[in-house]
Protein backbone atom coordinates (compact mmCIF):
# COMPACT_ATOMS: atom_id res chain seq x y z
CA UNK A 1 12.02 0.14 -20.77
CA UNK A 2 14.15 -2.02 -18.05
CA UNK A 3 16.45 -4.92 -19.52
CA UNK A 4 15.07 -8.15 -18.74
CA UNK A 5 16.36 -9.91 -16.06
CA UNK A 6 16.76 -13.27 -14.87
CA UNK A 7 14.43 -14.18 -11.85
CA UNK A 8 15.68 -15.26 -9.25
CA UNK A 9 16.41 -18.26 -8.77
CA UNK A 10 15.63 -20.91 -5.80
CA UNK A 11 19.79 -21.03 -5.00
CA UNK A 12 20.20 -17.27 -5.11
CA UNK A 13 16.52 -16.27 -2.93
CA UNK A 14 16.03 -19.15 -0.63
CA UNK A 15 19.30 -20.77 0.38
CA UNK A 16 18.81 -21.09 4.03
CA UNK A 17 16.06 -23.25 4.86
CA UNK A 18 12.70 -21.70 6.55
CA UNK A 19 13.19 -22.18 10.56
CA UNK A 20 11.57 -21.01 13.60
CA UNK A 21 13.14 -17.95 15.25
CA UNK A 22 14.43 -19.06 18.95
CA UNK A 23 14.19 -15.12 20.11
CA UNK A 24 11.80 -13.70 22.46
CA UNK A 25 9.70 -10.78 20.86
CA UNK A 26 11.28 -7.69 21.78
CA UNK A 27 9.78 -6.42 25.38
CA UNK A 28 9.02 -2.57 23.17
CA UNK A 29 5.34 -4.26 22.28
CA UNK A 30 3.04 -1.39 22.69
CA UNK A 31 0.29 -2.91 20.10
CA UNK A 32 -0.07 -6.25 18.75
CA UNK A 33 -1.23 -6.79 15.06
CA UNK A 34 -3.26 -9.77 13.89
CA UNK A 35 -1.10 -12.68 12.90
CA UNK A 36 -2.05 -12.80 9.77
CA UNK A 37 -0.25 -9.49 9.00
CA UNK A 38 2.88 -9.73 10.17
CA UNK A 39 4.79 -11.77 7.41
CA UNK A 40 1.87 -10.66 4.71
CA UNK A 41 2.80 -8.70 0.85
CA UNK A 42 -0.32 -6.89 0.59
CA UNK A 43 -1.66 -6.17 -3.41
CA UNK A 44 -3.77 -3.03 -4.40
CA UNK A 45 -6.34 -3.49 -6.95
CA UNK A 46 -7.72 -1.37 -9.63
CA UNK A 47 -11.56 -2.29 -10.32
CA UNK A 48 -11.52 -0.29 -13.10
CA UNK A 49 -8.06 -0.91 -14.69
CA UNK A 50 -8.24 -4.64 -13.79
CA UNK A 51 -10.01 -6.24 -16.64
CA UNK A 52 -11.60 -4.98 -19.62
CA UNK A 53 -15.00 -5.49 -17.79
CA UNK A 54 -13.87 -3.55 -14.99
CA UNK A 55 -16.13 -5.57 -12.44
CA UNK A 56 -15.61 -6.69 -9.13
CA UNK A 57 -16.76 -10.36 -10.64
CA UNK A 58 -14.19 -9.99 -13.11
CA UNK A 59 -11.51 -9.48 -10.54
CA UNK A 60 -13.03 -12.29 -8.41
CA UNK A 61 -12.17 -14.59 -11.70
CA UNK A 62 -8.83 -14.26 -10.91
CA UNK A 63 -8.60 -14.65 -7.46
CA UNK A 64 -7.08 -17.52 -8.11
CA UNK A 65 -3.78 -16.21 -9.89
CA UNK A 66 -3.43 -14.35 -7.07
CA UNK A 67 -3.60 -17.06 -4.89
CA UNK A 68 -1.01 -18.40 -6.79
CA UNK A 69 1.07 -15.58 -6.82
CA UNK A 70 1.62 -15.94 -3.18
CA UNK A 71 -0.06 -12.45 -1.84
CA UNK A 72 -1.86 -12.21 1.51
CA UNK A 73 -4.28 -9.20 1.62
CA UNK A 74 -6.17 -7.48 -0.95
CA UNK A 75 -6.16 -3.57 -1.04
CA UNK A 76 -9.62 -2.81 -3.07
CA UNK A 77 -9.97 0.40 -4.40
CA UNK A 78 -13.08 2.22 -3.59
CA UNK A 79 -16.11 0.23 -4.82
CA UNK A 80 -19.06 3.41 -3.81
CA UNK A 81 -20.84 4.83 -6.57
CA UNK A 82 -18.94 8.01 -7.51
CA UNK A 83 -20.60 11.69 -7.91
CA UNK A 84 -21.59 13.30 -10.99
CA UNK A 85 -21.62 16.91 -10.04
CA UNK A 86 -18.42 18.51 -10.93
CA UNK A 87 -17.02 14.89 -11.66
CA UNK A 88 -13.63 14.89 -13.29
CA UNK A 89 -13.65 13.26 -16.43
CA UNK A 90 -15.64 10.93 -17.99
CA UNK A 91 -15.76 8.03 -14.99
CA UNK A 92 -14.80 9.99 -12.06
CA UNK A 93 -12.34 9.58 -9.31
CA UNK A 94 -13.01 6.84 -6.95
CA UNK A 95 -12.19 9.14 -4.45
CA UNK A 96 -15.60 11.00 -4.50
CA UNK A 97 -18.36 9.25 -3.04
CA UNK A 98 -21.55 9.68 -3.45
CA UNK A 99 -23.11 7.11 -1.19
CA UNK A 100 -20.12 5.55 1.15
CA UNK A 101 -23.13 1.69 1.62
CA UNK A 102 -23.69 1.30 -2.24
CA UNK A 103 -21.78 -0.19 -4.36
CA UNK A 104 -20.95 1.56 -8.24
CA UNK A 105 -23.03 -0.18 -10.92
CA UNK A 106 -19.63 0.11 -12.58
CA UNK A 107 -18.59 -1.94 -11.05
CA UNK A 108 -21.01 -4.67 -9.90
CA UNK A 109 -23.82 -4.96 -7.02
CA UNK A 110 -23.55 -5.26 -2.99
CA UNK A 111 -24.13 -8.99 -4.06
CA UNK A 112 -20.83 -8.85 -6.37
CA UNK A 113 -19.11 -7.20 -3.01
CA UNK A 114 -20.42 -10.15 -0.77
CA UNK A 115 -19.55 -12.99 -3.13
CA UNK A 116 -15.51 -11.01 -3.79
CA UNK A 117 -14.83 -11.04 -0.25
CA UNK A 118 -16.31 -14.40 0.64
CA UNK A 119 -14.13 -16.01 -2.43
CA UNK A 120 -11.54 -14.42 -1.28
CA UNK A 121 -11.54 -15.43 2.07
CA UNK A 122 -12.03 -19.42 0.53
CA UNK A 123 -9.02 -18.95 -0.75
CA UNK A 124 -7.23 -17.80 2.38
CA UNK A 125 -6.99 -14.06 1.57
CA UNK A 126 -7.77 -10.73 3.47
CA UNK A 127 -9.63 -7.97 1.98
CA UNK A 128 -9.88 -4.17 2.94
CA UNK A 129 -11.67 -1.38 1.32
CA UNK A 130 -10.29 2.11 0.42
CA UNK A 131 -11.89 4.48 2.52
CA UNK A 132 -12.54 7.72 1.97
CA UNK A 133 -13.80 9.80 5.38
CA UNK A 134 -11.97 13.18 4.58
CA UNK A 135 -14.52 14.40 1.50
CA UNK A 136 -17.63 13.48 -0.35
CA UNK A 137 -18.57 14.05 -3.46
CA UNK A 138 -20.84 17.25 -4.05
CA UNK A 139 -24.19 15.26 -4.90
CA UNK A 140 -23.39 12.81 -1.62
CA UNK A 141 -26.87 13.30 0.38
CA UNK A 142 -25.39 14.66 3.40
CA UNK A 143 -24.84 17.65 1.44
CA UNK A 144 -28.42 19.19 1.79
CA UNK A 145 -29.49 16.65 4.47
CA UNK A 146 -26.57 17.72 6.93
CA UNK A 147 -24.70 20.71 5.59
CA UNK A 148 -23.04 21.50 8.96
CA UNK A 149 -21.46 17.98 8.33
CA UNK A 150 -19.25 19.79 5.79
CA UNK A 151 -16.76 22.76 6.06
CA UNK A 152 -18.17 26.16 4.68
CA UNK A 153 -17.05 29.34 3.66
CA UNK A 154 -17.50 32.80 4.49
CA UNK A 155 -20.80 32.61 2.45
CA UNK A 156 -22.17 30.03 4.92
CA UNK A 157 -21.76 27.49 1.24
CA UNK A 158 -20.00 24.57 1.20
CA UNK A 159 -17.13 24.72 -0.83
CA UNK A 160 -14.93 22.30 -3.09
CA UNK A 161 -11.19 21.07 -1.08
CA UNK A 162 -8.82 23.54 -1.04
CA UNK A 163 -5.09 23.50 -0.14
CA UNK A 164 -3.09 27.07 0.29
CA UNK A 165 -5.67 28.96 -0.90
CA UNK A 166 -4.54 32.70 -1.82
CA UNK A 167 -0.86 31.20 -2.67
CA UNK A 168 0.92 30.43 -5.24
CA UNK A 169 0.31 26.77 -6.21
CA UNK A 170 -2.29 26.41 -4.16
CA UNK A 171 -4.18 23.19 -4.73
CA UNK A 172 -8.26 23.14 -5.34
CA UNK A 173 -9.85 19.45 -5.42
CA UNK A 174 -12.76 20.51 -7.33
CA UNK A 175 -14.73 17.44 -7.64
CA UNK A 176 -15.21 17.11 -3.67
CA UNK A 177 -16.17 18.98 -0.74
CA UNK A 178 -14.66 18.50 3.02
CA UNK A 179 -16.30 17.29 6.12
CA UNK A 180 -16.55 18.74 9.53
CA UNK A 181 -15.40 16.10 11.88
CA UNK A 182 -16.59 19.35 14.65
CA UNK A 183 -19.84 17.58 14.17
CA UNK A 184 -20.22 14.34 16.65
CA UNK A 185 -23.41 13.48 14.70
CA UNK A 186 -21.15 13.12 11.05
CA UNK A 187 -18.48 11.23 13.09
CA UNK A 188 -21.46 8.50 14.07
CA UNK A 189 -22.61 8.04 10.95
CA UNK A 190 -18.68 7.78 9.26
CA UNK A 191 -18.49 5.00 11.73
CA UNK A 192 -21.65 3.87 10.70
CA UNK A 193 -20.77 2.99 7.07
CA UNK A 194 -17.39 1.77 8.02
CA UNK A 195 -19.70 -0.95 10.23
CA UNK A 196 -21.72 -1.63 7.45
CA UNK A 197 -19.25 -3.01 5.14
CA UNK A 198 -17.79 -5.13 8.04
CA UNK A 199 -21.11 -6.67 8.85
CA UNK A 200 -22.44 -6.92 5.05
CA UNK A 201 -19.36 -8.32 3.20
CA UNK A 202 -17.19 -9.26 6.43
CA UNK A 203 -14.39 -7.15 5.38
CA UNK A 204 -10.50 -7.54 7.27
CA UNK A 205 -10.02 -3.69 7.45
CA UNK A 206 -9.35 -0.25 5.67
CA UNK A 207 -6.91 1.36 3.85
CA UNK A 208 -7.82 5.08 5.19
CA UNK A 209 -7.49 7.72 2.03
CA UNK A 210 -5.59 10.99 3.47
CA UNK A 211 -5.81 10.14 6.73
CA UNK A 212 -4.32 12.85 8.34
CA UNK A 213 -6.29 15.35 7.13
CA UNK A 214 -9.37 13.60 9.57
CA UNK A 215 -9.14 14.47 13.64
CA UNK A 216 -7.08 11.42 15.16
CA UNK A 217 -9.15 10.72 17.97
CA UNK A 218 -12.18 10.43 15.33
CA UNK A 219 -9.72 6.99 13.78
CA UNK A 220 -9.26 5.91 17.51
CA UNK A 221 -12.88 5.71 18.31
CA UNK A 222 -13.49 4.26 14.62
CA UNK A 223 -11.06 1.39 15.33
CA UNK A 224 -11.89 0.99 19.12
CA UNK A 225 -15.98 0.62 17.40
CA UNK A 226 -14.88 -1.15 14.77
CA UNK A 227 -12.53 -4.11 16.74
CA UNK A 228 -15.38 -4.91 18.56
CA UNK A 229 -17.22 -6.23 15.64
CA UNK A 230 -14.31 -7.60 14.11
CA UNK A 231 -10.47 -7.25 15.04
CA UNK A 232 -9.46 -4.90 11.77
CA UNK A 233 -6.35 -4.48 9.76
CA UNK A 234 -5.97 -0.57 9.45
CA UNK A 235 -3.38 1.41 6.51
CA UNK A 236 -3.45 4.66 7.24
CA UNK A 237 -2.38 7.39 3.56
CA UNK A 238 -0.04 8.91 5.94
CA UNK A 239 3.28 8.85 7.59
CA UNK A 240 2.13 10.42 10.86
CA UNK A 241 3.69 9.16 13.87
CA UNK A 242 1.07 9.92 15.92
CA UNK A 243 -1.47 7.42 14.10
CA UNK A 244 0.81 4.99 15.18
CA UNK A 245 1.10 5.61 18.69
CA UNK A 246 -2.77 6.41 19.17
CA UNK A 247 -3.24 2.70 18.29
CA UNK A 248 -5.58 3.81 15.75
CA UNK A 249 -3.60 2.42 12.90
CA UNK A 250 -1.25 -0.47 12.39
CA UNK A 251 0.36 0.75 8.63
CA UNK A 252 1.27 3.71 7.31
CA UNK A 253 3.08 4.96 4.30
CA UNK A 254 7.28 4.73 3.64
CA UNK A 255 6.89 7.94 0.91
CA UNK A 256 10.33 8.80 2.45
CA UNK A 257 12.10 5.49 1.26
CA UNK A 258 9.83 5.77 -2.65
CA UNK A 259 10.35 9.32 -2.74
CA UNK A 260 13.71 10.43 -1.23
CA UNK A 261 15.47 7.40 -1.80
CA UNK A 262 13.90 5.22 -4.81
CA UNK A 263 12.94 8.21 -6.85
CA UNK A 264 16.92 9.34 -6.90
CA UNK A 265 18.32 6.09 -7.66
CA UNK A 266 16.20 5.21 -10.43
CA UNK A 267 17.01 8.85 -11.92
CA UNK A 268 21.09 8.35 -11.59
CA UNK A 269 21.40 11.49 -8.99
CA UNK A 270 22.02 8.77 -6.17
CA UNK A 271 22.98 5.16 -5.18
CA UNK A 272 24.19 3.34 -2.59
CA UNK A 273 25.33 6.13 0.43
CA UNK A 274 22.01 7.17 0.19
CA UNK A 275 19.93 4.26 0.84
CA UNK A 276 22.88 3.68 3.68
CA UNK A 277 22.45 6.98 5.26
CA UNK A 278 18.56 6.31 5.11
CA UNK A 279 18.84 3.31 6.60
CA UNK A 280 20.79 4.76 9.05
CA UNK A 281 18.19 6.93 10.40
CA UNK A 282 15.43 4.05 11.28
CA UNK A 283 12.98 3.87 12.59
CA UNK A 284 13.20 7.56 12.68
CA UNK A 285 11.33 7.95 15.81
CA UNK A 286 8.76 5.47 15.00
CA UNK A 287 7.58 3.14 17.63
CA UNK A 288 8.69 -0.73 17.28
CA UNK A 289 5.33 -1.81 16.38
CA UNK A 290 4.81 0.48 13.40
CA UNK A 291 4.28 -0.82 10.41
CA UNK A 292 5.82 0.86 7.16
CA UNK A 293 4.26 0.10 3.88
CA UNK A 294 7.54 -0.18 1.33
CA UNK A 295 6.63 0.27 -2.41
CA UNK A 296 7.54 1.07 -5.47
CA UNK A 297 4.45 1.90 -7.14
CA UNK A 298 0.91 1.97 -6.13
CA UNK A 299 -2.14 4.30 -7.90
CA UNK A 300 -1.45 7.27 -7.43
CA UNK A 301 2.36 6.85 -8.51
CA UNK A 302 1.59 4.99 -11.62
CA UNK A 303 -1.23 7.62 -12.85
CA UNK A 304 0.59 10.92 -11.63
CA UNK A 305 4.09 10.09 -11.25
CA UNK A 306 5.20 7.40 -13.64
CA UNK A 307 5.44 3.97 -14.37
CA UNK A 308 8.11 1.82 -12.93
CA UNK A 309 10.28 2.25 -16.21
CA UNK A 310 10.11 5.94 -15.99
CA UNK A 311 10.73 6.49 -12.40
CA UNK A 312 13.63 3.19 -12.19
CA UNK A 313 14.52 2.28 -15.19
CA UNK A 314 17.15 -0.38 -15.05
CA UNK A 315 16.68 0.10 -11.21
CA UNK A 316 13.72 -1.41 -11.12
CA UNK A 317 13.98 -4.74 -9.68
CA UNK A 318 16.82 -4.14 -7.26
CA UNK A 319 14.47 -1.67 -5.75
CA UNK A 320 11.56 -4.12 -5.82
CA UNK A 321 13.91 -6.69 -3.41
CA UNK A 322 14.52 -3.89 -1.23
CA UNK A 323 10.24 -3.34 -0.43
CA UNK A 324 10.53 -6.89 0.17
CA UNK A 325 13.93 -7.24 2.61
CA UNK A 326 13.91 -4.37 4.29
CA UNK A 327 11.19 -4.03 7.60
CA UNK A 328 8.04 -2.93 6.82
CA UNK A 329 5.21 -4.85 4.67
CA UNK A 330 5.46 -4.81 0.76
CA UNK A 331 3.10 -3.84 -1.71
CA UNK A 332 2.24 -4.89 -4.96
CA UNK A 333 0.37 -2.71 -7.49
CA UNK A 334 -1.87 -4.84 -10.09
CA UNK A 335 0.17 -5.21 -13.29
CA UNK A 336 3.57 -4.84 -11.85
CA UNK A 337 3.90 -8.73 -11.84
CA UNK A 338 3.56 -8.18 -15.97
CA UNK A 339 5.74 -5.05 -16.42
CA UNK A 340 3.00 -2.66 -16.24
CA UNK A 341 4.32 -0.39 -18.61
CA UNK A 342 1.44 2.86 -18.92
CA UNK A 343 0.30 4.93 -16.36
CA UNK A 344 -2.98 3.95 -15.89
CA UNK A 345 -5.73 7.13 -16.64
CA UNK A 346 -7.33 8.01 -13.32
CA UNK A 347 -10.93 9.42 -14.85
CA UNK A 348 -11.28 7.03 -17.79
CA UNK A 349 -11.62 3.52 -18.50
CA UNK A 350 -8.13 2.29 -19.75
CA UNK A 351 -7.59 -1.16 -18.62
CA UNK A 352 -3.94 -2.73 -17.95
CA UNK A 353 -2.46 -5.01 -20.81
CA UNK A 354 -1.53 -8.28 -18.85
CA UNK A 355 0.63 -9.73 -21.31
CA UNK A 356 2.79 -12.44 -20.59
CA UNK A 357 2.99 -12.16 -16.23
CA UNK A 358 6.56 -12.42 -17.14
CA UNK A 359 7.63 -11.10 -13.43
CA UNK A 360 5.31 -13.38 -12.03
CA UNK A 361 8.35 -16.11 -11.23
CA UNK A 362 10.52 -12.92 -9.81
CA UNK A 363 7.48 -11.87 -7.04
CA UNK A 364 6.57 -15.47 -6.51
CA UNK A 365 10.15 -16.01 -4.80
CA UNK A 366 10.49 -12.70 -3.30
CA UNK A 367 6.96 -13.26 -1.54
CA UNK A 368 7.96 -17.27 -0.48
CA UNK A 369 11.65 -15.39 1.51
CA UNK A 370 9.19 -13.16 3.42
CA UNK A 371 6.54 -15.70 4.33
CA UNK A 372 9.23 -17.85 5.23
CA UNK A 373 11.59 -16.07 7.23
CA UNK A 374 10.24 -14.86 10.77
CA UNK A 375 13.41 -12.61 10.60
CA UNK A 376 11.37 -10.85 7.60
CA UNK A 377 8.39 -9.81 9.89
CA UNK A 378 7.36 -6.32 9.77
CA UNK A 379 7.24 -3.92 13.03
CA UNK A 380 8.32 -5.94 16.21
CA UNK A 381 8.15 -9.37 14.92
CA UNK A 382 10.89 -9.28 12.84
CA UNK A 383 14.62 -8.21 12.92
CA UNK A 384 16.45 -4.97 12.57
CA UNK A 385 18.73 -4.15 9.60
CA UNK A 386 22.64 -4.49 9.94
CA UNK A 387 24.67 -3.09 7.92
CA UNK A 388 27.26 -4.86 6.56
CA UNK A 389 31.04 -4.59 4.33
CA UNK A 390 30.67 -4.10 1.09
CA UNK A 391 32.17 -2.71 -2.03
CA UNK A 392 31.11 1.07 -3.00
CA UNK A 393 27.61 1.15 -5.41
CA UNK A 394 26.56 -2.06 -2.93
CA UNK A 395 24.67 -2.01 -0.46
CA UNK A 396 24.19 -4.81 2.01
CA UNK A 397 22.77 -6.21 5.24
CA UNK A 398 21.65 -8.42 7.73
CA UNK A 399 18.58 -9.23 9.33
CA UNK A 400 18.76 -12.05 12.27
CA UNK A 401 16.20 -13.15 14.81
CA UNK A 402 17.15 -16.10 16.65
CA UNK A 403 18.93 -18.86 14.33
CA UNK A 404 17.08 -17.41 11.39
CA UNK A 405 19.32 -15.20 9.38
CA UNK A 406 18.68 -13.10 5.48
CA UNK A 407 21.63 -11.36 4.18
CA UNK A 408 21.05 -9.07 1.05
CA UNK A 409 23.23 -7.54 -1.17
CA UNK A 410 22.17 -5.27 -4.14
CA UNK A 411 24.12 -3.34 -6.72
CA UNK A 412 22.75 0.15 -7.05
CA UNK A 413 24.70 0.91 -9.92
CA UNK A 414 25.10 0.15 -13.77
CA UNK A 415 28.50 -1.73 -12.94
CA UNK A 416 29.08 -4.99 -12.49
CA UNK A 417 30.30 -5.41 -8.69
CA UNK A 418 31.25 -8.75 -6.31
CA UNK A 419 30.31 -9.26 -2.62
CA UNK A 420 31.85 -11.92 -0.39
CA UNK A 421 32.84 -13.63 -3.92
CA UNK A 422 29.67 -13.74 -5.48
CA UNK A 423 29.14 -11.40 -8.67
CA UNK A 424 26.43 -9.19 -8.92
CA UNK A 425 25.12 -7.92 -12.34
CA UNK A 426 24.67 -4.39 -12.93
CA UNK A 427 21.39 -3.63 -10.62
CA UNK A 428 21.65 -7.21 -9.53
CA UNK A 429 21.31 -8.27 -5.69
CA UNK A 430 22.29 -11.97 -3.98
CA UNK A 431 20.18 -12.89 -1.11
CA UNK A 432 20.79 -16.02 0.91
């Protein structure tokens, strides 16, 4: 378990006053991004894991604390019904779909779906909707409706996802089978249900499940379609470069700054001249208008990887400012703003222990700096990182567009440290 820490407080997070950056946007704009999105913390939620009902009305109950929690756009896991034929435990993964317009009885009714997002957009938030366009479940109907839709073997059969087959750790998703985006007539009807949901529930975009593994030009006619229904929000499961400069998405994945950098720290093999030589190396080719979804945790980390006390330990927090300060948009997994402190089961029902919210006052601050700090702004609307002099096991920096100006500091290490005459705590950070 991580000490407890102090939150921050309003003298320590928010000493210069909000203001209005003075500075041009930089003339590298090769795609603009809704304004909505560019100072927004985006939050994934769990149906399942959410509440002990595990309902899409149940989460819509406490839209409210969200609200109130300060986050901008709701990242829904995927509400389909899920297959039964070669599902993996119990409930299944969300991640095969049976029917991609139907909504799980587990979780609620298309009516449930409608009356979630139109709540949520009452209260001024964005939703988007896990999609999943790589693989179906084995019972979806396309399956003996449209088998060439689907990849098959040698046999002519279609065939359950497999990753370096023949090879020594190769990797067999046995619960779903992979489509054929060679097929025009399944890449119509992906769009299809992608429109649907847009037109039904009037959803703000799609977080896009392993996108790479689908044809780029398939998500560049998908977003061109689906723009001209409604201008989308798009999160691409992928660090590809080239889904940014297709202009097919507008986020991807940062696994380089959770995995390579985060990862090390929280385990003691790393501090400081790590997260300074990463840091060094952005935007590592990525255009100016990509942006880079910084986390700590989301599902698949929590369930397969750890929870934030295994991976970070004492770390944890200082890391958490860092998704926050540094460009990119952060993300915050449901529970982490109570210390989620089991990895959630992926198959069964094993819903999150709330408790006492007691890092509710630590996010609430962090989220008010970015939404008030244009120099904060993820891709081209906000400013580069400077690196600034600072005592070894410290890193800290700059941001500045215009008159407005954050500096952070945080100790990445289990010593107490001082920067420009301010202490810092073991894992502590100062940002003003």
């Amino acid at each position: 378990m991580p000490t407890r820490r102090t939150v921050l407080t309003a003298a320590t997070s928010l000493a210069l006053p909000a203001m209005t950056a003075t500075a041009a946007t930089p003339a590298t704009v090769d795609m603009p991004h809704l304004p909505w999105t560019r100072q927004a913390v985006i939050y994934q939620v769990n149906v399942r894991q959410y509440s002990a009902a595990g309902t899409l009305a149940a989460v819509q109950a406490d839209l409210p604390r969200l609200k109130a929690l300060g986050v901008d756009i709701l990242w829904v896991m995927p509400w389909q019904p899920i297959g039964k034929l070669n599902r993996k435990g119990t409930l299944g993964s969300y991640y095969s779909i049976s029917d991609y317009t139907a909504v799980n009885p587990e979780f609620g009714t298309l009516a449930d779906a409608k009356s979630f997002v139109a709540e949520a957009h009452k209260l001024g938030l964005k939703v988007i909707l896990d999609w999943v366009a790589n693989h179906t479940a084995w019972d979806h109907p396309w399956a003996t409706a449209h088998k060439d839709w689907f990849k098959l073997n040698a046999k002519g059969e279609v065939y359950a996802v497999t990753f370096n087959e023949g090879q020594p750790g190769a990797e067999h998703w046995d619960d779903v089978i992979a489509l054929n985006y060679g097929s025009q007539a399944l890449r119509t009807a992906m769009i299809d249900a992608m429109k649907f949901w847009v037109r039904e529930v009037d959803l703000d975009g799609f977080r896009c499940d392993v996108a790479s593994l689908v044809p780029t030009d398939f998500w560049v006619r998908a977003r061109r379609e689906l723009d001209a229904l409604k201008p989308m929000f798009m999160l691409a499961e992928s660090d590809a470069k080239e889904l940014h400069t297709s202009g097919a998405f507008d986020m991807t994945y940062s696994w380089d700054l959770a995995d390579e950098v985060f990862k090390k720290i929280g385990k003691g093999e790393a501090g400081e001249p790590l997260l300074k030589a990463w840091l060094q190396r952005q935007p590592a080719g990525y255009p100016a208008h990509a942006y880079r979804m910084r986390f700590t945790s989301n599902h698949d980390f929590n369930s397969w990887h750890g929870t934030d006390a295994e991976l970070y330990g004492d770390a944890y927090q200082a890391l958490a400012v860092l998704t926050f300060t540094l460009p990119g948009m952060p993300l915050i997994y449901n529970g982490q703003e109570s210390r989620l402190t089991k990895r959630l089961a992926f198959f069964e029902k094993d819903a999150i222990a709330w408790g006492s919210y007691e890092l509710t006052g630590f996010y609430q601050q962090l989220i008010a700096l970015k939404h008030q700090h244009p120099a904060l702004a993820a891709g081209q609307y906000g400013a580069p990182v400077t690196l600034l002099e600072a005592p070894a096991g410290v890193v800290a920096f700059e941001r500045r567009l215009g008159v407005d100006v954050v500096r952070v500091a945080v100790n990445l290490s289990a010593q107490s440290q001082t920067w420009q005459g301010r202490p810092l705590k073991p894992w502590g950070w100062a940002l003003s």
